[in-house]
PDB file of N, CA and C in Angstrom:
ATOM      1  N   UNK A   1       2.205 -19.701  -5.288  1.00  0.00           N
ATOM      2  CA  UNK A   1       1.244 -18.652  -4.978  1.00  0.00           C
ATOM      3  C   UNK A   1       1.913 -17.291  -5.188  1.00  0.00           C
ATOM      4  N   UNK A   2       0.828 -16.309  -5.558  1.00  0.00           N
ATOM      5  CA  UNK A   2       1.552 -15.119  -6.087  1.00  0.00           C
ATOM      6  C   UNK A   2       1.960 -14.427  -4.757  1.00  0.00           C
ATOM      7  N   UNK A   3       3.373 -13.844  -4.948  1.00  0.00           N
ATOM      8  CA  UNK A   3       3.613 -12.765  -3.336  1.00  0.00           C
ATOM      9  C   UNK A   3       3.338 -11.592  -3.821  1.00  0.00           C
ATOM     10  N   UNK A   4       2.309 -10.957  -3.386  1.00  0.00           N
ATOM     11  CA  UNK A   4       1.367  -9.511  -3.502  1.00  0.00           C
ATOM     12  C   UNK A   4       2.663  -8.537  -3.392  1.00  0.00           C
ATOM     13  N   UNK A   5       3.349  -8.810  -2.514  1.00  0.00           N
ATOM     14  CA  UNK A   5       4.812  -7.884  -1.935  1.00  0.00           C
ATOM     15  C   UNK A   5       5.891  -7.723  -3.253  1.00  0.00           C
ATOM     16  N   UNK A   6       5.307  -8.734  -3.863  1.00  0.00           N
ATOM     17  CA  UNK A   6       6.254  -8.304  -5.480  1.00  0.00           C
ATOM     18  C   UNK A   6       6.012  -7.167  -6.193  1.00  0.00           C
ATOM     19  N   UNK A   7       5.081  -6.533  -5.746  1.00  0.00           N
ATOM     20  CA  UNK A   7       4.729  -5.416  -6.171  1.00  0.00           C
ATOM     21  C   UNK A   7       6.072  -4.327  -5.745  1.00  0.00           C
ATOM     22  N   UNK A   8       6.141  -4.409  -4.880  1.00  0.00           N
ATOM     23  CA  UNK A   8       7.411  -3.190  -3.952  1.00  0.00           C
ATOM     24  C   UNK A   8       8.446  -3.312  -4.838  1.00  0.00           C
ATOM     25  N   UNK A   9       9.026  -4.803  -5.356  1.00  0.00           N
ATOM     26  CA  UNK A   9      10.058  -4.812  -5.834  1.00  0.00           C
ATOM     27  C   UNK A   9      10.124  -3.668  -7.139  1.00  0.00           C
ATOM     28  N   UNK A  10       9.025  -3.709  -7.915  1.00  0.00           N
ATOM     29  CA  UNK A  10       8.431  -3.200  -9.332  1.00  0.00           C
ATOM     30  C   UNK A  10       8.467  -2.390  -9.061  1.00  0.00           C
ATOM     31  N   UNK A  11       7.758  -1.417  -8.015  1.00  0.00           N
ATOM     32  CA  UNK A  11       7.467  -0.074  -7.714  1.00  0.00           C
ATOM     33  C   UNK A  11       9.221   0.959  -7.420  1.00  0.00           C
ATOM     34  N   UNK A  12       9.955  -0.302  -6.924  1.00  0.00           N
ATOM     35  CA  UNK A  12      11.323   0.342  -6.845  1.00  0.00           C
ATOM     36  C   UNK A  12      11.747   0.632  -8.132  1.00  0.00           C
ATOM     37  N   UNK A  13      12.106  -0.567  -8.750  1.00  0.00           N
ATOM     38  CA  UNK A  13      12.662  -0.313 -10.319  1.00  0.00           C
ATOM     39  C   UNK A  13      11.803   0.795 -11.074  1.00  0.00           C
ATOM     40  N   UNK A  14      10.108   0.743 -11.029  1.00  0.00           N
ATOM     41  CA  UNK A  14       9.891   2.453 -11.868  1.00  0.00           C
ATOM     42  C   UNK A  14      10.648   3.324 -10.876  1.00  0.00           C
ATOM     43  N   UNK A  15      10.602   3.882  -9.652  1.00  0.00           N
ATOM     44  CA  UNK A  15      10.896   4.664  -8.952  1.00  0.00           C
ATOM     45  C   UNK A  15      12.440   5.368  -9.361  1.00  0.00           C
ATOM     46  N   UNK A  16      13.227   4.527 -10.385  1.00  0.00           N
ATOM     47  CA  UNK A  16      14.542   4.747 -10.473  1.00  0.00           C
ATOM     48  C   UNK A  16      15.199   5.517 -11.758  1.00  0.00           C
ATOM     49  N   UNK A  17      13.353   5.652 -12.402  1.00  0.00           N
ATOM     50  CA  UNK A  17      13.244   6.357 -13.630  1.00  0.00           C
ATOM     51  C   UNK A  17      13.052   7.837 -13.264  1.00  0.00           C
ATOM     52  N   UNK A  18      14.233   8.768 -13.111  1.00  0.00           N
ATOM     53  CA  UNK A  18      13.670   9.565 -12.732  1.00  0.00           C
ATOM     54  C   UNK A  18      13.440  11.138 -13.484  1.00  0.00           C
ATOM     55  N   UNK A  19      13.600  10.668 -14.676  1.00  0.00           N
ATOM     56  CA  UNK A  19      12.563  11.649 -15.711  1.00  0.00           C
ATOM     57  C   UNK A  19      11.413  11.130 -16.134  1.00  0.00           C
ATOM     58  N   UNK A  20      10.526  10.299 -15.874  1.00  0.00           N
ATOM     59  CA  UNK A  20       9.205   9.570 -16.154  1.00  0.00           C
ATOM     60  C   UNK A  20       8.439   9.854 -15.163  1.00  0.00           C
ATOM     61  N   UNK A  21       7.773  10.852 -14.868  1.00  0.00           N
ATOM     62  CA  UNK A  21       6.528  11.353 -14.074  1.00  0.00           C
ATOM     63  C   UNK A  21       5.619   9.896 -14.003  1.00  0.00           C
ATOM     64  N   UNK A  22       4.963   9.072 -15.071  1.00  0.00           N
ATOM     65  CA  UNK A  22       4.686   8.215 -15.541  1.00  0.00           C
ATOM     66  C   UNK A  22       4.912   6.998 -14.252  1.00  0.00           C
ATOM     67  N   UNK A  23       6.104   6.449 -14.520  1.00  0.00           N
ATOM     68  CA  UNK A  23       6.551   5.868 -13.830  1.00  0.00           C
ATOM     69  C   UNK A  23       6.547   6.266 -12.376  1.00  0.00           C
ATOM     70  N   UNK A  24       6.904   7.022 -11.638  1.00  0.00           N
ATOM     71  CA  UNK A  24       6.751   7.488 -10.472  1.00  0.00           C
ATOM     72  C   UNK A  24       5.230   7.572 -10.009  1.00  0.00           C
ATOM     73  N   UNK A  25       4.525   7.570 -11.149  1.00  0.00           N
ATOM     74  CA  UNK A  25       2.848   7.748 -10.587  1.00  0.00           C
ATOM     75  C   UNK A  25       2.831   6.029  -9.843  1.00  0.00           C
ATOM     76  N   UNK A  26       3.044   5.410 -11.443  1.00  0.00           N
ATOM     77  CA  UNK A  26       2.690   3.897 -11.261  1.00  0.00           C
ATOM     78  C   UNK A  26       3.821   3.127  -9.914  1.00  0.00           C
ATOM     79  N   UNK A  27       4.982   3.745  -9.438  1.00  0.00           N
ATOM     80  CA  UNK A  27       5.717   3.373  -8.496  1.00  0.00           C
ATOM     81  C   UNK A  27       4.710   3.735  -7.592  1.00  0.00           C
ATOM     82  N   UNK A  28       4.387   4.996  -7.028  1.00  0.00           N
ATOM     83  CA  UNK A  28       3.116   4.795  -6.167  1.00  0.00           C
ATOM     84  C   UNK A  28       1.865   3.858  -5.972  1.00  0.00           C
ATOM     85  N   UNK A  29       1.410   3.419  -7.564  1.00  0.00           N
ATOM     86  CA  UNK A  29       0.038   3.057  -6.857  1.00  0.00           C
ATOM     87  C   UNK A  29       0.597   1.494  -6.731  1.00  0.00           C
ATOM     88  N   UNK A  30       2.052   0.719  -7.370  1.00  0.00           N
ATOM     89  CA  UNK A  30       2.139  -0.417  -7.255  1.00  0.00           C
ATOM     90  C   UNK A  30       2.944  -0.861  -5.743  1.00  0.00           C
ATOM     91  N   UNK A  31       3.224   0.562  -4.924  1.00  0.00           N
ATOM     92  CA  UNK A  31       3.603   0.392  -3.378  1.00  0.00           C
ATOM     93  C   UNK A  31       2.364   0.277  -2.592  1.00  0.00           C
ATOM     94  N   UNK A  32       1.068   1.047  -3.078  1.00  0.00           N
ATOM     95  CA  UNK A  32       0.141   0.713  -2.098  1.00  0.00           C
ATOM     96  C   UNK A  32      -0.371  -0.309  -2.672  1.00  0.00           C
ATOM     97  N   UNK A  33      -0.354  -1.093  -3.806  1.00  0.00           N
ATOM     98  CA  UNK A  33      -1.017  -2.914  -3.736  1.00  0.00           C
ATOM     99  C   UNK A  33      -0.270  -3.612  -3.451  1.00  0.00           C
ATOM    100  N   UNK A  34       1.085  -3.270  -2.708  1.00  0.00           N
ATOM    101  CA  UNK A  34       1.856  -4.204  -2.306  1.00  0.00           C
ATOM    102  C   UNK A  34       1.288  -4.343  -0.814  1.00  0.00           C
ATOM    103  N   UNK A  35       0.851  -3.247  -0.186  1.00  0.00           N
ATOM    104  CA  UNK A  35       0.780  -3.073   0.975  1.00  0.00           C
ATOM    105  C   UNK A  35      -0.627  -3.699   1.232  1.00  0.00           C
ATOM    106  N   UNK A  36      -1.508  -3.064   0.275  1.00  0.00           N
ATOM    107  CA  UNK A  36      -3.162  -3.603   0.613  1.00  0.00           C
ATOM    108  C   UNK A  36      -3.377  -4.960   0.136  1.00  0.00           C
ATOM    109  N   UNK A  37      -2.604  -5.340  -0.920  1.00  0.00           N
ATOM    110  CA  UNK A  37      -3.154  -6.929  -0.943  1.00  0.00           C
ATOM    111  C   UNK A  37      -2.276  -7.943  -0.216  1.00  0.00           C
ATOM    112  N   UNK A  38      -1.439  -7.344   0.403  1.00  0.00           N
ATOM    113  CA  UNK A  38      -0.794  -8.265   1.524  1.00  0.00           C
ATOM    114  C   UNK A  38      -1.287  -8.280   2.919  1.00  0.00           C
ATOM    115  N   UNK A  39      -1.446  -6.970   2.664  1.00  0.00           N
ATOM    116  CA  UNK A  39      -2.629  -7.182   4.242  1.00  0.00           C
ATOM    117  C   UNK A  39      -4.088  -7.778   4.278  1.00  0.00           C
ATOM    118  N   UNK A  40      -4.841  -7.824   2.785  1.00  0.00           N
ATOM    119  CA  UNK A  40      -6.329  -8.259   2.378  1.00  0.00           C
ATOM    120  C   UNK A  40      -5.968  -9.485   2.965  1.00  0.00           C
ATOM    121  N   UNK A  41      -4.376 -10.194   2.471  1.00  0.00           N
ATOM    122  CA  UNK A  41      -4.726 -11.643   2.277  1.00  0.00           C
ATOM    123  C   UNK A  41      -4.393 -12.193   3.822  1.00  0.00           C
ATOM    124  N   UNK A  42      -3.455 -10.982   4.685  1.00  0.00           N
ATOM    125  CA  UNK A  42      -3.546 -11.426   5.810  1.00  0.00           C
ATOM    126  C   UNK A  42      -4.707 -11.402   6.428  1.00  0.00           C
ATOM    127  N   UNK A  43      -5.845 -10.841   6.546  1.00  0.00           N
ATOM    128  CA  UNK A  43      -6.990 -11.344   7.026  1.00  0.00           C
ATOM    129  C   UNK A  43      -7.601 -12.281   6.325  1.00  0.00           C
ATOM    130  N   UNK A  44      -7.677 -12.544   5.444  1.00  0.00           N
ATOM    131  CA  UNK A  44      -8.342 -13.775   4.805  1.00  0.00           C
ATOM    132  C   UNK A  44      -7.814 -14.838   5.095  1.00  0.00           C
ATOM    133  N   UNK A  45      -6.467 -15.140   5.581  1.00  0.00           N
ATOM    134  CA  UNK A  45      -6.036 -16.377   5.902  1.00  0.00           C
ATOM    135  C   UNK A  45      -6.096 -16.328   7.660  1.00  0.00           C
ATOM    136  N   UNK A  46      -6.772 -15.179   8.222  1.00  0.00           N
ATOM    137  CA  UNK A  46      -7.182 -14.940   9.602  1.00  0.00           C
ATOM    138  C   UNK A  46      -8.964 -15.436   9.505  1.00  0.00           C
ATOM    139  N   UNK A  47      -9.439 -15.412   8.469  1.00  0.00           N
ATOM    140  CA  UNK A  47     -10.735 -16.089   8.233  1.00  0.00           C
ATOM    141  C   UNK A  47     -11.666 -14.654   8.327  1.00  0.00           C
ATOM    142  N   UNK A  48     -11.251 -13.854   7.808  1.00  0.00           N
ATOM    143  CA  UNK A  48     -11.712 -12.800   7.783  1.00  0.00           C
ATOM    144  C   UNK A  48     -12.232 -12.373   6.429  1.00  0.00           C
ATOM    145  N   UNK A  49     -13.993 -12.012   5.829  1.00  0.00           N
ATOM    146  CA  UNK A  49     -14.364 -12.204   4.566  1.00  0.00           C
ATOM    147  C   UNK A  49     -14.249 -10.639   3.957  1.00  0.00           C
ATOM    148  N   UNK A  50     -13.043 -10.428   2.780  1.00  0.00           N
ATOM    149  CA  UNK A  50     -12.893  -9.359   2.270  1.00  0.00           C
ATOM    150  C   UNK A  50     -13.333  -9.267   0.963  1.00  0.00           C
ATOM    151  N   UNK A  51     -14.486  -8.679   0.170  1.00  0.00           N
ATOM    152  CA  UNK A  51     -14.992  -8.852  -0.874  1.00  0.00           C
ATOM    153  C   UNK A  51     -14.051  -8.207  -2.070  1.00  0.00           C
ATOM    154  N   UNK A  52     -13.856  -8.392  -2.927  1.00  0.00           N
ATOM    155  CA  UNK A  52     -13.241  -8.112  -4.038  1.00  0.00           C
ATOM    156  C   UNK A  52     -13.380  -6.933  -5.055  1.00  0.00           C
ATOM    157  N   UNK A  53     -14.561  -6.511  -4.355  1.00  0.00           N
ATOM    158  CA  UNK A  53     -15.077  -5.089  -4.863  1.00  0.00           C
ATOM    159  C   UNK A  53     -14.587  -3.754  -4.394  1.00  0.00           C
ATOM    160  N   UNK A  54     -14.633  -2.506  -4.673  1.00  0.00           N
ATOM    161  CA  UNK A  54     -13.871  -1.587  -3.944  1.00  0.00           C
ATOM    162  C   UNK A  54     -13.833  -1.250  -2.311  1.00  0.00           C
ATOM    163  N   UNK A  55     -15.092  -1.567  -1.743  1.00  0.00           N
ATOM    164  CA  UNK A  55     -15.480  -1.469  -0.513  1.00  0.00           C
ATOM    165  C   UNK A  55     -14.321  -2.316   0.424  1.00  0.00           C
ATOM    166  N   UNK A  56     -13.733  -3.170  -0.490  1.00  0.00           N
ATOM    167  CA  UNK A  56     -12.507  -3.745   0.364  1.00  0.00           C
ATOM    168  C   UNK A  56     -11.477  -3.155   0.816  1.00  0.00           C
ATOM    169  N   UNK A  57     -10.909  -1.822   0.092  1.00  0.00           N
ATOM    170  CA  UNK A  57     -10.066  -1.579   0.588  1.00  0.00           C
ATOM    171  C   UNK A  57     -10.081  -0.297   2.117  1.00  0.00           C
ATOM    172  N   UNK A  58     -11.444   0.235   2.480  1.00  0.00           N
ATOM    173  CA  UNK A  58     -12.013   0.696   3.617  1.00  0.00           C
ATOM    174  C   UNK A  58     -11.997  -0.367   4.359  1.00  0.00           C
ATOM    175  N   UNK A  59     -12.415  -1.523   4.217  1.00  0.00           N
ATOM    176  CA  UNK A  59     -12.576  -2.365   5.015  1.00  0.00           C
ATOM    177  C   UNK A  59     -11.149  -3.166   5.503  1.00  0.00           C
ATOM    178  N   UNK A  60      -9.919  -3.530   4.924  1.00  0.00           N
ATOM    179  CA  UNK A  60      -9.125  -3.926   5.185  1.00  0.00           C
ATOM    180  C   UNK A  60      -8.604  -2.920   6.191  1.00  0.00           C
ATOM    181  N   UNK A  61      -8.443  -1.615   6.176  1.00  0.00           N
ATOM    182  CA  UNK A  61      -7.564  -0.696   7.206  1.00  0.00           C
ATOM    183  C   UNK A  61      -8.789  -0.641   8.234  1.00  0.00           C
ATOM    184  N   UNK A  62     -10.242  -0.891   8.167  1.00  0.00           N
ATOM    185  CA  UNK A  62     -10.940  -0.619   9.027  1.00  0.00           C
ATOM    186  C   UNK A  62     -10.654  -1.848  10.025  1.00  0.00           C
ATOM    187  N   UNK A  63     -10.352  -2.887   9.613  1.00  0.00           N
ATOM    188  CA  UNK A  63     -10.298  -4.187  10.480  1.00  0.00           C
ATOM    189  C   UNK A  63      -8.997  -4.238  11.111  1.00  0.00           C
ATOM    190  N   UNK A  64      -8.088  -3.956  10.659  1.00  0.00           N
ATOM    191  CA  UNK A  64      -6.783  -3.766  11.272  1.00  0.00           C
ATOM    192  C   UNK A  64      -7.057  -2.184  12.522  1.00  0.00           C
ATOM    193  N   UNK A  65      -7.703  -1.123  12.210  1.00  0.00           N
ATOM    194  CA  UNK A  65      -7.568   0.265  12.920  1.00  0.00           C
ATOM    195  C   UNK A  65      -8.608  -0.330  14.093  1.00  0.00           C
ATOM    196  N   UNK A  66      -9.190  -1.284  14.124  1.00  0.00           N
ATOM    197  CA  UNK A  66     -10.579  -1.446  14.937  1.00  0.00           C
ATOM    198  C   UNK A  66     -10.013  -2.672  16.089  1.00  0.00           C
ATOM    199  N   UNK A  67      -8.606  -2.631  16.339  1.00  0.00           N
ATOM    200  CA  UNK A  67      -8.456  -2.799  17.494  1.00  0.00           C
ATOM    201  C   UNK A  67      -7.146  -2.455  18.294  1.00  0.00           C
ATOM    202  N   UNK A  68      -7.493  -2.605  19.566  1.00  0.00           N
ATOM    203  CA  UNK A  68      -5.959  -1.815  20.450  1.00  0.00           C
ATOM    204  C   UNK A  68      -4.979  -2.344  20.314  1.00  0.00           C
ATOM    205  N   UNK A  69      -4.092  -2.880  19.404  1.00  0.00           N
ATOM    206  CA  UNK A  69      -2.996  -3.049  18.754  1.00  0.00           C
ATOM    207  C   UNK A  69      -2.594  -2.203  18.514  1.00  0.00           C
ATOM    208  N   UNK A  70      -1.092  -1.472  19.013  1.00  0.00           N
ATOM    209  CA  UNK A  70      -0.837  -0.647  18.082  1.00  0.00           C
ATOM    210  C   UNK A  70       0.299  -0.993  17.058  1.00  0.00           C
ATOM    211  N   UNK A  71       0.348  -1.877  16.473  1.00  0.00           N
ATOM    212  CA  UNK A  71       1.090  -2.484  15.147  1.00  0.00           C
ATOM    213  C   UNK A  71      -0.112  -2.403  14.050  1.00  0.00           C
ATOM    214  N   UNK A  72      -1.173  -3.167  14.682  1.00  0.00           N
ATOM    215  CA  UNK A  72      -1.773  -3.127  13.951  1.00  0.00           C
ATOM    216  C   UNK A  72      -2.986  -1.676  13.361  1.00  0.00           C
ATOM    217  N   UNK A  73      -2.545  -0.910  14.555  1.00  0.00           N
ATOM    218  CA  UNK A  73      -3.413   0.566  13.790  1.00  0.00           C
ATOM    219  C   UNK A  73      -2.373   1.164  13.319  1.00  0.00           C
ATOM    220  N   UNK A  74      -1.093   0.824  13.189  1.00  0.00           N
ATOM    221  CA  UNK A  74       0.184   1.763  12.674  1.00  0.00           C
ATOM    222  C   UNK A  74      -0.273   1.249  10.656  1.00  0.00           C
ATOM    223  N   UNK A  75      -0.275  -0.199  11.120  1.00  0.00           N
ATOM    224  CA  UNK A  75      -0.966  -0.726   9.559  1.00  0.00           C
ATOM    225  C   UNK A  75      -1.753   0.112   8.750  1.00  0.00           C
ATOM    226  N   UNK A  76      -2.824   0.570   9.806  1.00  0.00           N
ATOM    227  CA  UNK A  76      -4.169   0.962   9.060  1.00  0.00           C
ATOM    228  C   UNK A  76      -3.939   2.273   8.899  1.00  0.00           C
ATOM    229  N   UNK A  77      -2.772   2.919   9.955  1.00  0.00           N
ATOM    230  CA  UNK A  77      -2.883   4.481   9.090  1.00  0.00           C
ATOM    231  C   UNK A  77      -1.800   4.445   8.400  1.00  0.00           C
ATOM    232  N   UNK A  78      -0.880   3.491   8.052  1.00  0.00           N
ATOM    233  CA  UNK A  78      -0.133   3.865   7.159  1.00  0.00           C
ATOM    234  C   UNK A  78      -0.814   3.379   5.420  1.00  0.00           C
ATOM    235  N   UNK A  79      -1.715   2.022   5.695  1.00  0.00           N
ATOM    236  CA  UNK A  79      -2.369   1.931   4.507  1.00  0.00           C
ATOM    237  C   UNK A  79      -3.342   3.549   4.332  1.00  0.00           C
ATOM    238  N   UNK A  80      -3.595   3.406   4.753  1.00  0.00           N
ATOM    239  CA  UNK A  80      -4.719   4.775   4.008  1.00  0.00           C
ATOM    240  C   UNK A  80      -4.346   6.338   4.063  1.00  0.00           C
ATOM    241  N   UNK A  81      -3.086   6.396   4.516  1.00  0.00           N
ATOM    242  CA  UNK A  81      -2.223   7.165   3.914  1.00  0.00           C
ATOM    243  C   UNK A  81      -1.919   7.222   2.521  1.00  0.00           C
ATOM    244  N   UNK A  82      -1.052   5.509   2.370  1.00  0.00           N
ATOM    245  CA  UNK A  82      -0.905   5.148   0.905  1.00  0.00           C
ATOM    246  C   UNK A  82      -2.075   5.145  -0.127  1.00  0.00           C
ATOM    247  N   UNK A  83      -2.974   4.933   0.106  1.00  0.00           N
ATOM    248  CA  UNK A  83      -3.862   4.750  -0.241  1.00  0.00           C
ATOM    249  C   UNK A  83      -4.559   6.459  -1.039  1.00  0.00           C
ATOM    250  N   UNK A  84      -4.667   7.590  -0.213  1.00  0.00           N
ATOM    251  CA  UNK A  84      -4.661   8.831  -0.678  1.00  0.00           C
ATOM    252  C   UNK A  84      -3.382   9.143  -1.514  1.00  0.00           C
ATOM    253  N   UNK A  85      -2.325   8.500  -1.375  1.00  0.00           N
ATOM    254  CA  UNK A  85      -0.739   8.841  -2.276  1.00  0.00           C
ATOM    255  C   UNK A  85      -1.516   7.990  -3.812  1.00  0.00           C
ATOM    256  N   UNK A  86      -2.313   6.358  -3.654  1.00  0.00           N
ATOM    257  CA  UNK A  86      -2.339   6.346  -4.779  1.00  0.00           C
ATOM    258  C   UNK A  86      -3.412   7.094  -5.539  1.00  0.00           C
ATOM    259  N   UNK A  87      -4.248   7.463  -5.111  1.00  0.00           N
ATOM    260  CA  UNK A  87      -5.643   8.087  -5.459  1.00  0.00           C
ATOM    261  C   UNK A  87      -4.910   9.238  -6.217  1.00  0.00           C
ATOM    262  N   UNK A  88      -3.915  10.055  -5.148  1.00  0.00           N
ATOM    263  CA  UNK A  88      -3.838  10.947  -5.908  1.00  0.00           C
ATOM    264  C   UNK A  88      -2.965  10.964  -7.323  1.00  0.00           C
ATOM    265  N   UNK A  89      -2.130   9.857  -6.971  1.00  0.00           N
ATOM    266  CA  UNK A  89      -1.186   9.333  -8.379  1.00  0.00           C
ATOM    267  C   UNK A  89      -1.992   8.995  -9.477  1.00  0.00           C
ATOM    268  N   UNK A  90      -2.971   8.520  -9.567  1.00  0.00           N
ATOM    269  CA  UNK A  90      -3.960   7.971 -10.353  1.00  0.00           C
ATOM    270  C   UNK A  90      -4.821   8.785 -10.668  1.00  0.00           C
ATOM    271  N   UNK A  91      -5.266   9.505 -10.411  1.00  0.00           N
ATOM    272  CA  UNK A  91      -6.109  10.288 -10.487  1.00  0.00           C
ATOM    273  C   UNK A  91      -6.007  11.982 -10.441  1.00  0.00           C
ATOM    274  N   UNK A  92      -5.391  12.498 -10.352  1.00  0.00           N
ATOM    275  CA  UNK A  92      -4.903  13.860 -10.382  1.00  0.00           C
ATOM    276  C   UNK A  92      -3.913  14.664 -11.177  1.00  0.00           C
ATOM    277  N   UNK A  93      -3.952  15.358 -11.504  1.00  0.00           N
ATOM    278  CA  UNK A  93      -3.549  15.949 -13.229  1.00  0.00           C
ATOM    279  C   UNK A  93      -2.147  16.034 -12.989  1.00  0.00           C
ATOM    280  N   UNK A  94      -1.693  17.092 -11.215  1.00  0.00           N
ATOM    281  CA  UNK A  94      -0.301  17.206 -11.381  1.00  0.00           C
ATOM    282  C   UNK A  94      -0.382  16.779  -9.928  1.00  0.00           C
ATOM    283  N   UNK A  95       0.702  16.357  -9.982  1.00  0.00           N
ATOM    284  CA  UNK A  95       1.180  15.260  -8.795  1.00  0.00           C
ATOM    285  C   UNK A  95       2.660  16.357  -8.402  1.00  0.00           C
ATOM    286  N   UNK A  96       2.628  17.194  -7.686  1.00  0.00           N
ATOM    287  CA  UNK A  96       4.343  17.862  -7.602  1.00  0.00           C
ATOM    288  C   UNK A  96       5.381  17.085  -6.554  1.00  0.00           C
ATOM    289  N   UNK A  97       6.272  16.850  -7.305  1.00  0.00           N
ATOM    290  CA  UNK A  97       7.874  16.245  -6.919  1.00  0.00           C
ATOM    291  C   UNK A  97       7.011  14.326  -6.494  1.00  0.00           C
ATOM    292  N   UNK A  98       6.538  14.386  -7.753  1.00  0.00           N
ATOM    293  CA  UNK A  98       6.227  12.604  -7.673  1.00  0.00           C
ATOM    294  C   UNK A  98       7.284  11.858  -7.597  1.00  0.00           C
ATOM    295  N   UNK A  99       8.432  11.744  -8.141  1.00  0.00           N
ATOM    296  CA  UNK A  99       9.582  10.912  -7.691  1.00  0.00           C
ATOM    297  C   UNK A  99       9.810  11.054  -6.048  1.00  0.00           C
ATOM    298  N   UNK A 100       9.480  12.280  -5.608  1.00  0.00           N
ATOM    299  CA  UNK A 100       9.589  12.119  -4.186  1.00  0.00           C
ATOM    300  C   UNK A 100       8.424  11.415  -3.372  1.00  0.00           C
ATOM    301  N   UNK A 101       7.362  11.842  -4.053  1.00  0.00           N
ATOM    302  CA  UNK A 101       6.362  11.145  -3.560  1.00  0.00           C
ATOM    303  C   UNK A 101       6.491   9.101  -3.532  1.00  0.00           C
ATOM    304  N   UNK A 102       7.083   8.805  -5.063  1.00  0.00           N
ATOM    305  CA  UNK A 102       6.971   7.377  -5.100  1.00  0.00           C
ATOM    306  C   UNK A 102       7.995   6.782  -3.830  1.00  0.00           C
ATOM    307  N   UNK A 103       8.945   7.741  -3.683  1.00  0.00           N
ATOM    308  CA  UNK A 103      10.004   7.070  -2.348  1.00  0.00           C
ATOM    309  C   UNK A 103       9.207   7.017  -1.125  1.00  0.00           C
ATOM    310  N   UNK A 104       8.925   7.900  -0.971  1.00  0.00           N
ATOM    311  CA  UNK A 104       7.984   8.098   0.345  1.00  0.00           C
ATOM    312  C   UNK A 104       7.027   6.947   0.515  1.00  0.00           C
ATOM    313  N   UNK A 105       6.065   6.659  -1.042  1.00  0.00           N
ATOM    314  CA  UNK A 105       5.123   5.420  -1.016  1.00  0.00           C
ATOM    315  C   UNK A 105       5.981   4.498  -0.322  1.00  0.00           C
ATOM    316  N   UNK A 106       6.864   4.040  -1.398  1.00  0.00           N
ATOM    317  CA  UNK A 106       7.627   2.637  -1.510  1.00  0.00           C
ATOM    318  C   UNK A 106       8.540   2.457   0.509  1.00  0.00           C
ATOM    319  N   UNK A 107       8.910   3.853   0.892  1.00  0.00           N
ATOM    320  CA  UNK A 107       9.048   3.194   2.451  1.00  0.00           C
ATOM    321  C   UNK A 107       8.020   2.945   3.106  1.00  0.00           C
ATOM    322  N   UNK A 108       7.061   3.978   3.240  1.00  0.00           N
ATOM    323  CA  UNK A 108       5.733   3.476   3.748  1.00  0.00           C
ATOM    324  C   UNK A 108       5.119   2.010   3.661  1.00  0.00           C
ATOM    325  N   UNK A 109       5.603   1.763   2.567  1.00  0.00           N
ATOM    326  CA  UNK A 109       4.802   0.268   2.339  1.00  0.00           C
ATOM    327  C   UNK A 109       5.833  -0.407   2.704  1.00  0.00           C
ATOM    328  N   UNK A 110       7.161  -0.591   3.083  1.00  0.00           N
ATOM    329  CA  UNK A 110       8.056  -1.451   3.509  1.00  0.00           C
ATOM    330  C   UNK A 110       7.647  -1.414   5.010  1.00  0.00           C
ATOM    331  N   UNK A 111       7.557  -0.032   5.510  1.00  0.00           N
ATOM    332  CA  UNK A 111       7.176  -0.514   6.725  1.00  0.00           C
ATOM    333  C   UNK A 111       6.101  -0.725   7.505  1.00  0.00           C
ATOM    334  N   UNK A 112       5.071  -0.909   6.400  1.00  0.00           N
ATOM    335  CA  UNK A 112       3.668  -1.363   6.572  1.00  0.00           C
ATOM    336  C   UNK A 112       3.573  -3.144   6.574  1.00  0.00           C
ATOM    337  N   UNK A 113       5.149  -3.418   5.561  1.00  0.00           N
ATOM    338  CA  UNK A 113       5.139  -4.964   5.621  1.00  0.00           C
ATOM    339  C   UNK A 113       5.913  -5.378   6.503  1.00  0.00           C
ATOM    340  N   UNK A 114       6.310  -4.860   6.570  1.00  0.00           N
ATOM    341  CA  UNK A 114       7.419  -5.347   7.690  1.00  0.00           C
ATOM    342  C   UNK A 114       6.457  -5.597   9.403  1.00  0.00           C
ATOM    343  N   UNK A 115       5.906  -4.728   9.578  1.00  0.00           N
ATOM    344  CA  UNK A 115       4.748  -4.653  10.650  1.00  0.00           C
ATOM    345  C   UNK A 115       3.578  -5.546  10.285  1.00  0.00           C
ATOM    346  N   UNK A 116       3.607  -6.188   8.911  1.00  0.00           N
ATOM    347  CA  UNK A 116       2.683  -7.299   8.812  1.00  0.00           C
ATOM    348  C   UNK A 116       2.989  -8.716   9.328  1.00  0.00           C
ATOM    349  N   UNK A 117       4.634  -8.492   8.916  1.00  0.00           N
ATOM    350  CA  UNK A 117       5.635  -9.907   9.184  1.00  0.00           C
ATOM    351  C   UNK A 117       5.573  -9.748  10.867  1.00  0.00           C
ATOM    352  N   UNK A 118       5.477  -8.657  11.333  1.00  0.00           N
ATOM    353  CA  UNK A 118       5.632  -8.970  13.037  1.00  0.00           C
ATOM    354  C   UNK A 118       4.129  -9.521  13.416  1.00  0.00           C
ATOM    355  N   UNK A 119       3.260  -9.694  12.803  1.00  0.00           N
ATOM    356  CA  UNK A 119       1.752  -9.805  13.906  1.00  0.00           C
ATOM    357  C   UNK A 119       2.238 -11.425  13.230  1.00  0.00           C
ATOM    358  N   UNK A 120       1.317 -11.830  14.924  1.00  0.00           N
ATOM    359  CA  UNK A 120       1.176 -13.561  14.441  1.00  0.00           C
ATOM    360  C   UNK A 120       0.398 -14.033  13.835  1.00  0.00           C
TER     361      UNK A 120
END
């Protein structure tokens, strides 16, 4: 089975390019699918129905932020944090000090997984 978290590894190695704006975009948006499809699939194997369409990824931080856990709302604001880091990587003309930005992704999402590995 694929580990979604393989993404982080990838997102490090672009991250290390650090004259490739390019790369540093895509180190961002491949830290937040490390983070969101590891958490999608942790609710889905919680029996929780996440559709595959964009509306999923509101809904994954909404289900994690929507209860008094606080591991699990640390999840949901650190996903949709990442989540505006990739929007804006993807989508926005100039991205300033993106190599700094992709580090910033890539811890965020370590310790978004790491706080996934602690819930039971």
């Amino acid at each position: 089975m694929w580990a979604w978290a393989d993404y982080l590894r990838l997102a490090k190695y672009l991250a290390q390019r650090v004259d490739d704006e390019a790369a540093a975009r895509a180190a961002i948006s491949r830290a937040y699918y490390a983070a969101f499809d590891s958490a999608r699939m942790h609710l889905v194997q919680r029996g929780v129905s996440v559709p595959s369409t964009r509306p999923a990824h509101a809904l994954v931080w909404s289900s994690f932020h929507a209860t008094a856990d606080p591991t699990q709302r640390r999840i949901a604001n650190i996903g949709r944090i990442l989540r505006k880091k990739r929007s804006h990587a993807d989508y926005d003309e100039i991205v300033l000090h993106a190599h700094l930005e992709a580090q910033r992704a890539i811890d965020l999402a370590e310790r978004l997984l790491a706080d996934l590995a602690a819930l039971p």
